[in-house]
C-alpha atoms as a PDB file:
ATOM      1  CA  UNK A   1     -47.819  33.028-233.545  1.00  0.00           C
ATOM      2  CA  UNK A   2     -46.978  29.542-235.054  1.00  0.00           C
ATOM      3  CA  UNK A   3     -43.700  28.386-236.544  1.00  0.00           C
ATOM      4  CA  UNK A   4     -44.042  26.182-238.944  1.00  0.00           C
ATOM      5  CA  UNK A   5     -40.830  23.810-240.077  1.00  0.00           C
ATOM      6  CA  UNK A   6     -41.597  21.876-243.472  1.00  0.00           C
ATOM      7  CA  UNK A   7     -38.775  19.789-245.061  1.00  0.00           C
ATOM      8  CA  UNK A   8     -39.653  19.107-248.941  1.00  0.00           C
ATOM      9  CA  UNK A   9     -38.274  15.643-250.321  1.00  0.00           C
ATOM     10  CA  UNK A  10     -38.259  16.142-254.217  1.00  0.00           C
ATOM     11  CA  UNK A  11     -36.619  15.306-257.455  1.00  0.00           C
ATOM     12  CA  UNK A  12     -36.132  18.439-259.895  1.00  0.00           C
ATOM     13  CA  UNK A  13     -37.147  15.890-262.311  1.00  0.00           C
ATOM     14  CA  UNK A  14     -40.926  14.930-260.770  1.00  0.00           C
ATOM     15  CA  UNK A  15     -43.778  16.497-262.630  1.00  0.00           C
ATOM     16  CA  UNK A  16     -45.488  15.682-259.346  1.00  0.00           C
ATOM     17  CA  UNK A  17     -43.139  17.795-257.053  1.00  0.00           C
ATOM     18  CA  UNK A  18     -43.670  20.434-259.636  1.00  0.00           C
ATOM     19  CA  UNK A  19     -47.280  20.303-258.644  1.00  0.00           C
ATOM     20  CA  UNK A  20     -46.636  19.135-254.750  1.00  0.00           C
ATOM     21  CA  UNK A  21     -44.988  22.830-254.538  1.00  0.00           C
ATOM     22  CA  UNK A  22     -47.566  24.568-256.257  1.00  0.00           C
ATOM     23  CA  UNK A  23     -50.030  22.886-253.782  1.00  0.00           C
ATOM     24  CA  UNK A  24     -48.149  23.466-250.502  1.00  0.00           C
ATOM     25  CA  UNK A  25     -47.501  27.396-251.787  1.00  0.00           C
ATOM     26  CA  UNK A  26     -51.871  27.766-252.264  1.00  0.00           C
ATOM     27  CA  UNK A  27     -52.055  26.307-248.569  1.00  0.00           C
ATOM     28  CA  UNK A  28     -49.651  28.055-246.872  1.00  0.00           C
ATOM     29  CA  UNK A  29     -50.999  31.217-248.579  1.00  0.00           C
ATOM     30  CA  UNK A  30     -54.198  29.806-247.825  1.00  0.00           C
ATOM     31  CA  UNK A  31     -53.226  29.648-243.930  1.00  0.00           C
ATOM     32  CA  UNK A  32     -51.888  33.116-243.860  1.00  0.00           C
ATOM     33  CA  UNK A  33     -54.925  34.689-244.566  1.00  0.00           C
ATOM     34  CA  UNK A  34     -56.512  33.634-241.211  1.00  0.00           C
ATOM     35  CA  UNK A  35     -53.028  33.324-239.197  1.00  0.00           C
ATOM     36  CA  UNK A  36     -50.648  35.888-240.671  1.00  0.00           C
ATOM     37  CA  UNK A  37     -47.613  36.276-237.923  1.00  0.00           C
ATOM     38  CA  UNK A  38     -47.657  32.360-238.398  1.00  0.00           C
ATOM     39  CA  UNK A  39     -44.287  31.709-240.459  1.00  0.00           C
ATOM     40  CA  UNK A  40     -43.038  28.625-242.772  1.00  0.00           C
ATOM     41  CA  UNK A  41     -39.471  27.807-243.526  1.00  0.00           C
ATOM     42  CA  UNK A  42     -39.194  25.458-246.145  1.00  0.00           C
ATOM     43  CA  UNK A  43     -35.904  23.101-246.386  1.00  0.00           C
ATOM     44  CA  UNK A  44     -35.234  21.226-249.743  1.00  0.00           C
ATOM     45  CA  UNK A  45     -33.802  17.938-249.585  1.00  0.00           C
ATOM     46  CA  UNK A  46     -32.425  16.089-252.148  1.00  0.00           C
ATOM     47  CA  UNK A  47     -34.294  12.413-253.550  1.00  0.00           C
ATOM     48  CA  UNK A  48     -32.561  10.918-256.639  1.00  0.00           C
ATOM     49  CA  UNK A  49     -35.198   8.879-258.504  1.00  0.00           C
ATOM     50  CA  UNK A  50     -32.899   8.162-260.865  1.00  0.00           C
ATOM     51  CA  UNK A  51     -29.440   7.627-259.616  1.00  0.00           C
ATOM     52  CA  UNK A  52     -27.786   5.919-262.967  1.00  0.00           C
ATOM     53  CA  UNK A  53     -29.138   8.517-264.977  1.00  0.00           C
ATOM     54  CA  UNK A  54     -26.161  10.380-267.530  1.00  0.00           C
ATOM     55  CA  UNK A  55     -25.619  14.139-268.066  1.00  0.00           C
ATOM     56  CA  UNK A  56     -28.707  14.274-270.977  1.00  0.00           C
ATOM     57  CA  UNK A  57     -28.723  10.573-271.642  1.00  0.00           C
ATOM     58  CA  UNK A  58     -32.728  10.751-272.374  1.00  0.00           C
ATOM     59  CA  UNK A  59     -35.693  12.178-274.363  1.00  0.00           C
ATOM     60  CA  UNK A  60     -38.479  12.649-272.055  1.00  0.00           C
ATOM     61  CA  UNK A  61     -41.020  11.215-274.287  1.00  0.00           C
ATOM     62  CA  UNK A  62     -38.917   8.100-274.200  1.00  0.00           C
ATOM     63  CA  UNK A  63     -38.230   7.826-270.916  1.00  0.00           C
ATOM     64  CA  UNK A  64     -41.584   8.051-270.042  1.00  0.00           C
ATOM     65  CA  UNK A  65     -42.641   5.737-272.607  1.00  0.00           C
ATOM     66  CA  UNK A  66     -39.776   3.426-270.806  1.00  0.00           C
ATOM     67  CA  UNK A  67     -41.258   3.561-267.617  1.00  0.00           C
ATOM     68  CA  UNK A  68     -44.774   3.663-268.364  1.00  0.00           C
ATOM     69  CA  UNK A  69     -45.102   1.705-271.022  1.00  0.00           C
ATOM     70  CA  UNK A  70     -48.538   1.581-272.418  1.00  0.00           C
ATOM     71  CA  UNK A  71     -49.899   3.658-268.972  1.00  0.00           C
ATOM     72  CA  UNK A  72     -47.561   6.874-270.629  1.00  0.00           C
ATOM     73  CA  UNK A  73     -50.881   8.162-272.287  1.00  0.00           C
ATOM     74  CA  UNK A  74     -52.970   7.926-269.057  1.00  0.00           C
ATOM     75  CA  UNK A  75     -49.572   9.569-267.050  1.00  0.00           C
ATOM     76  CA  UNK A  76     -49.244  12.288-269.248  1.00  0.00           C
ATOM     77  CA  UNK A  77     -53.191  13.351-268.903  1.00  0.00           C
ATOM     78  CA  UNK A  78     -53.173  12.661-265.089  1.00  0.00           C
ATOM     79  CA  UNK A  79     -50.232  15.136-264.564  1.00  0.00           C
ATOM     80  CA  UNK A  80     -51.514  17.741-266.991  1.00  0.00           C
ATOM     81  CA  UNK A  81     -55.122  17.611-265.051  1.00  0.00           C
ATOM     82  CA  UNK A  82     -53.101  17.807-261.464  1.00  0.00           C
ATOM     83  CA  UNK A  83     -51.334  20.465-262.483  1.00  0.00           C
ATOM     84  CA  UNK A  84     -53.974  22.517-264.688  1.00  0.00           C
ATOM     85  CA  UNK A  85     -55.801  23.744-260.730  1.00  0.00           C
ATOM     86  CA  UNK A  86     -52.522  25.395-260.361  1.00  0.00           C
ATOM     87  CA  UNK A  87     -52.024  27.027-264.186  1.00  0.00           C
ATOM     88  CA  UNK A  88     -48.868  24.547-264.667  1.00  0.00           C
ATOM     89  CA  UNK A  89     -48.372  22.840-267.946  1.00  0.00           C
ATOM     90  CA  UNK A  90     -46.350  20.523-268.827  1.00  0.00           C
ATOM     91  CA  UNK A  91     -43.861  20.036-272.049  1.00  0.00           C
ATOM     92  CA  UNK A  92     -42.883  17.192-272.664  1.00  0.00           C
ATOM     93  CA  UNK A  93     -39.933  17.665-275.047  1.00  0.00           C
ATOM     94  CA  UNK A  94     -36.774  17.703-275.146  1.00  0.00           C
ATOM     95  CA  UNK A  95     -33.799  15.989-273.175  1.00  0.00           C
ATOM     96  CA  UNK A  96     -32.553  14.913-269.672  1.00  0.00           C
ATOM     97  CA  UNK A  97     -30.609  13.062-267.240  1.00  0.00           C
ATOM     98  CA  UNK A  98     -29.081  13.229-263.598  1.00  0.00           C
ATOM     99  CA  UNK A  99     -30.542  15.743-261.090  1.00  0.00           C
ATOM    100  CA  UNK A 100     -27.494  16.431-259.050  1.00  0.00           C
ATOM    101  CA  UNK A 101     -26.172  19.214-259.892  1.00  0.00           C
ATOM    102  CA  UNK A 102     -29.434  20.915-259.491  1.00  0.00           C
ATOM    103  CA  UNK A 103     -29.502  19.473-256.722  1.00  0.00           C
ATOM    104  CA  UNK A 104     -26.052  21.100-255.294  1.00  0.00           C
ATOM    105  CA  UNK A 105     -27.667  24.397-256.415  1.00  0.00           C
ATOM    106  CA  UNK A 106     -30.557  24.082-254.289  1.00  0.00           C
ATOM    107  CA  UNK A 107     -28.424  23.002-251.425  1.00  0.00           C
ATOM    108  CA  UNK A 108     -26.519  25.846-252.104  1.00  0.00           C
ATOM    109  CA  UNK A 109     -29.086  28.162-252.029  1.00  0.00           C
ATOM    110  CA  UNK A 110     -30.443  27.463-248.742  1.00  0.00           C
ATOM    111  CA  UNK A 111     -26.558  28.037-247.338  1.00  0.00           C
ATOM    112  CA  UNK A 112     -26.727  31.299-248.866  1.00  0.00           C
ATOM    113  CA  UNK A 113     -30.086  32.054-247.812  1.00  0.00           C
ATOM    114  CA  UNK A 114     -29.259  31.005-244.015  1.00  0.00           C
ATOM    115  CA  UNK A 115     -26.171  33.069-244.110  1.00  0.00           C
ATOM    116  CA  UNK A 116     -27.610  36.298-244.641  1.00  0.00           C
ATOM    117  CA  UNK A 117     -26.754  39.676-241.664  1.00  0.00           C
ATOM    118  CA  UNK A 118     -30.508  40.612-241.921  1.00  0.00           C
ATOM    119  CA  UNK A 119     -33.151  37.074-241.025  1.00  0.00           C
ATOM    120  CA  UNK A 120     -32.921  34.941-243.843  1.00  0.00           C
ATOM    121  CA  UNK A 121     -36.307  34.798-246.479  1.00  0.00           C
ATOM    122  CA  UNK A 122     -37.077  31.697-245.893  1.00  0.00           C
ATOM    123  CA  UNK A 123     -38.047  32.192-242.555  1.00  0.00           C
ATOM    124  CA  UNK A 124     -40.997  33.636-243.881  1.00  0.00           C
ATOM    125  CA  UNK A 125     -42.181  31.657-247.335  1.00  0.00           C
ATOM    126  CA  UNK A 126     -44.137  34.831-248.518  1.00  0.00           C
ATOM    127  CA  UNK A 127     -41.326  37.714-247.971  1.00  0.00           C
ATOM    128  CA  UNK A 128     -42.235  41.174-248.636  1.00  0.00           C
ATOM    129  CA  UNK A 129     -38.969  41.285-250.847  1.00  0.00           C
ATOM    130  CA  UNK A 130     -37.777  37.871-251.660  1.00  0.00           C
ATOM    131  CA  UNK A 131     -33.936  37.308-252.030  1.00  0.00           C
ATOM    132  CA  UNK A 132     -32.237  36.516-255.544  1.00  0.00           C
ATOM    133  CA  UNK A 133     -31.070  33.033-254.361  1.00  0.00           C
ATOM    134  CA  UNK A 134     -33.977  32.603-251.792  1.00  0.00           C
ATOM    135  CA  UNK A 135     -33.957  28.292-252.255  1.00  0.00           C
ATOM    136  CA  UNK A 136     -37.929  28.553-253.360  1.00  0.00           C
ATOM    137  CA  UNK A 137     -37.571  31.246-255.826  1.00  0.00           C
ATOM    138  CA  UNK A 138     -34.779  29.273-257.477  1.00  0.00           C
ATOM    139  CA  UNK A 139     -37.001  26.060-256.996  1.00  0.00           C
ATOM    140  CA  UNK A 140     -39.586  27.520-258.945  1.00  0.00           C
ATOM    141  CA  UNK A 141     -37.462  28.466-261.729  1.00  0.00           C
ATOM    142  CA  UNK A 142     -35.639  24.780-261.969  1.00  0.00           C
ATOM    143  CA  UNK A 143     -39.414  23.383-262.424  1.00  0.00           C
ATOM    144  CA  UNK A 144     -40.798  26.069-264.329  1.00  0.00           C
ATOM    145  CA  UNK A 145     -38.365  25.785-266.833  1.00  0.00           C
ATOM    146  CA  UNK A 146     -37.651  22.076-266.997  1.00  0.00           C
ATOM    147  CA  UNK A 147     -41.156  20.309-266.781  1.00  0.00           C
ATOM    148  CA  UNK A 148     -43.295  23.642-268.766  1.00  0.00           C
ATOM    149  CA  UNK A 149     -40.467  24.500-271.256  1.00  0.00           C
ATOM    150  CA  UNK A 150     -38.549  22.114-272.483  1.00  0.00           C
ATOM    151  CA  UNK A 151     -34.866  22.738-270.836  1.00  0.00           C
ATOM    152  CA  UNK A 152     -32.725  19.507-269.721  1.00  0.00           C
ATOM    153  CA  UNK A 153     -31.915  19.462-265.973  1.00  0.00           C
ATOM    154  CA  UNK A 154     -29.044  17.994-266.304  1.00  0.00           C
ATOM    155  CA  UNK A 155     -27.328  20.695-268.689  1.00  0.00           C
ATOM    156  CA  UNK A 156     -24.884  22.864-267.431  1.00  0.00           C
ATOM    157  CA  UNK A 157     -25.764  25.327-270.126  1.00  0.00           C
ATOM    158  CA  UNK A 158     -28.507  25.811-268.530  1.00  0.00           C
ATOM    159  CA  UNK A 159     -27.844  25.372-265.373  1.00  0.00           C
ATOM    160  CA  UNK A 160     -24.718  27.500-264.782  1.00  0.00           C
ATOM    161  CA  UNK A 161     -27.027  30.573-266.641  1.00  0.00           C
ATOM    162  CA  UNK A 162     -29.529  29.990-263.812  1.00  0.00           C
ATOM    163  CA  UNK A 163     -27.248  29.804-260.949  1.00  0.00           C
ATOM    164  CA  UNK A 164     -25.500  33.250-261.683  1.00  0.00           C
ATOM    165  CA  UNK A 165     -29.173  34.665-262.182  1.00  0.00           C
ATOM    166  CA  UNK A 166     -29.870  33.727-258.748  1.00  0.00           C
ATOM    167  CA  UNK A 167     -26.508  35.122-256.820  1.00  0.00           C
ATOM    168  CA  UNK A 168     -25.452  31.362-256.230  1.00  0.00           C
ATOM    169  CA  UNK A 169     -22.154  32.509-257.764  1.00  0.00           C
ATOM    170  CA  UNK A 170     -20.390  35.670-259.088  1.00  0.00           C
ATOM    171  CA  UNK A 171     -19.854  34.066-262.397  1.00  0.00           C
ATOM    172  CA  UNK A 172     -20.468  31.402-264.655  1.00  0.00           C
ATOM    173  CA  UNK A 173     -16.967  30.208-263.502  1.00  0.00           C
ATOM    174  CA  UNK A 174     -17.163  29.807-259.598  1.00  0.00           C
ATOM    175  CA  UNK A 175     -20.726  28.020-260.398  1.00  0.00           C
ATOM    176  CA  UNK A 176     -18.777  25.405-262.576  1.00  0.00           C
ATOM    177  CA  UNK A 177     -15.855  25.302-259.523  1.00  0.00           C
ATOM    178  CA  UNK A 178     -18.635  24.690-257.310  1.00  0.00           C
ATOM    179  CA  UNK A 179     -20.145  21.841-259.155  1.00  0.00           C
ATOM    180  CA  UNK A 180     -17.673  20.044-259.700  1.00  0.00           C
ATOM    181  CA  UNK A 181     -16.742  20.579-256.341  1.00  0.00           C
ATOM    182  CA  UNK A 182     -16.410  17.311-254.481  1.00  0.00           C
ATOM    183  CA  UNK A 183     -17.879  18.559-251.380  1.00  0.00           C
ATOM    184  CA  UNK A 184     -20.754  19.331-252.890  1.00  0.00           C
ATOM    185  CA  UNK A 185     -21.149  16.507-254.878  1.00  0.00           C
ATOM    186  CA  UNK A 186     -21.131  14.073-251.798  1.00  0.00           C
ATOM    187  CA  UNK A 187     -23.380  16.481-249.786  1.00  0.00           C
ATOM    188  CA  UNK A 188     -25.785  15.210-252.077  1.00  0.00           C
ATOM    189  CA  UNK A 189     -25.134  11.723-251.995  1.00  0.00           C
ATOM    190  CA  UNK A 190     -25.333  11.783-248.261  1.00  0.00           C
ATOM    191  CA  UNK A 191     -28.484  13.872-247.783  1.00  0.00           C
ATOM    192  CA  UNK A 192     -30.443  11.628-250.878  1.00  0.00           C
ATOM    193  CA  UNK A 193     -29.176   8.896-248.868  1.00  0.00           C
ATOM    194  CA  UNK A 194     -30.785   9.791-245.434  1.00  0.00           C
ATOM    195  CA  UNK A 195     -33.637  10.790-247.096  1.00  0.00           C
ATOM    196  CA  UNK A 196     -34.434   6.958-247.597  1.00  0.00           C
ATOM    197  CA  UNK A 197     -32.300   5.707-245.288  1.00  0.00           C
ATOM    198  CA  UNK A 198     -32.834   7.870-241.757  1.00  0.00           C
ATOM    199  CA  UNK A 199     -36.511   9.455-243.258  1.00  0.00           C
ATOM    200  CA  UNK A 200     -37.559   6.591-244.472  1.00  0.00           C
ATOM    201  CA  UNK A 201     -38.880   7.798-247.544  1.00  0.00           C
ATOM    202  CA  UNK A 202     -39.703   6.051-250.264  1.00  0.00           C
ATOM    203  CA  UNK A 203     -41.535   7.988-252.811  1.00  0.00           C
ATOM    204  CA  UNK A 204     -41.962  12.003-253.304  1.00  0.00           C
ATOM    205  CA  UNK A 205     -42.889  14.251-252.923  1.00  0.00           C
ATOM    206  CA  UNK A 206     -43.026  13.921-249.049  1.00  0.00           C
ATOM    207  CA  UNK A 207     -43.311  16.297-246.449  1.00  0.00           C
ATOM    208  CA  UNK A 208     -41.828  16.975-242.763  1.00  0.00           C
ATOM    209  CA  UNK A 209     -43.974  19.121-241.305  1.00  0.00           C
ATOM    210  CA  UNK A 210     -42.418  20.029-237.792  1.00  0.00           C
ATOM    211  CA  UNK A 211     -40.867  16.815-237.009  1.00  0.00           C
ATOM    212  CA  UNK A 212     -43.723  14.877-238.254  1.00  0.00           C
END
C-alpha cells in the first residue's frame, strides 16, 4: 500500500484550478482502480493571484477583458474546451474580488478535518462517507459555484451561507468572528507567502506530490 501526500497550490478564483482539481480527482480515481489500499491526502494551500483585489471590486467579463485584452475571446474558449472533458462550464457573469476569506475557510476546513476522534477523510480522497467540512468537498462547492454559476468569491453573503453548510461554524455568526479573525487572516498571508517564497511557485495550479 502507497501513501500518497499531494499539496494543491490554487486560487478560488482560477478557472484553471477549477479544472486542475477535476483532473487530479479522474487520476486519482483512475489509480484506485488498479491500487485501491493506496491512499491520497490532499492539502490546500493558499496562492493570491490577485492580492490588491477589493471585496467585489470587479465584473468578470471586465476583468478578463483587463487582463486579456484582445486574447479574452481565445481565453474564454480555451477554458470552456479544458474544462468540457470534465462536464465543467463556465459562467462568466457576475462580480468579484479578493480570495481570502475563502481562503481562511479552506484553511479552516482542513483544521477541522485533521481534528476529527475517528481518521480524518482526507486521508483517503474517495471516503466511503465524506465529512460535511471535508476541505475537498467544500473546494468543490467554492468552484462549482463561483466559476459555473455566477456567485462572487469575495461575498460574505455567500460565503458565510456556505461555511455553516459545511460545519465550518455553528452559525452564520462565529463564521463572521472567524473571518475577521486576525489569526486567520495572517495565516493566509503567511502560507500565500511561502507558497512563492519557500515553494517557489510561481503560477497555479501546482502540485506537491510527496515532497516533490
Amino acid at each position: 500500500m502507497a501513501k500518497f501526500t499531494v499539496d494543491v497550490y490554487g486560487d478560488t478564483v482560477c478557472p484553471w484550478c477549477y479544472i486542475g482539481q477535476a483532473s487530479l480527482d479522474a487520476a486519482i480515481a483512475q489509480h484506485k482502480t488498479l491500487y485501491p489500499d493506496d491512499t491520497f491526502e490532499l492539502h490546500w494551500k493558499p496562492f493570491l493571484l490577485y492580492p490588491s483585489a477589493k471585496i467585489s471590486a470587479y465584473t468578470k467579463r471586465d476583468s478578463i477583458a483587463v487582463r486579456f485584452g484582445p486574447d479574452a475571446p481565445s481565453f474564454v474558449s480555451r477554458v470552456a474546451a479544458a474544462g468540457a472533458p470534465y462536464g465543467l462550464s463556465f459562467l462568466w457573469s457576475g462580480r468579484t474580488g479578493s480570495t481570502r476569506d475563502s481562503h481562511k475557510l479552506l484553511l479552516l476546513a482542513g483544521d477541522l478535518d485533521s481534528n476529527q476522534t475517528t481518521p480524518p477523510s482526507q486521508n483517503d480522497h474517495h471516503p466511503p462517507i465524506p465529512t460535511a467540512h471535508q476541505p475537498e468537498s467544500l473546494l468543490a462547492a467554492l468552484f462549482a459555484a463561483t466559476l459555473s454559476h455566477g456567485q462572487d468569491v469575495s461575498s460574505r453573503a455567500f460565503l458565510v451561507p456556505l461555511a455553516v453548510a459545511h460545519g465550518l461554524g455553528a452559525d452564520a455568526a462565529a463564521v463572521e468572528a472567524y473571518l475577521d479573525s486576525e489569526a486567520a487572516g495572517m495565516r493566509v498571508e503567511r502560507e500565500a507567502a511561502a507558497a512563492r517564497q519557500v515553494a517557489g511557485v510561481t503560477a497555479v495550479p501546482s502540485y506537491v506530490v510527496n515532497g516533490r
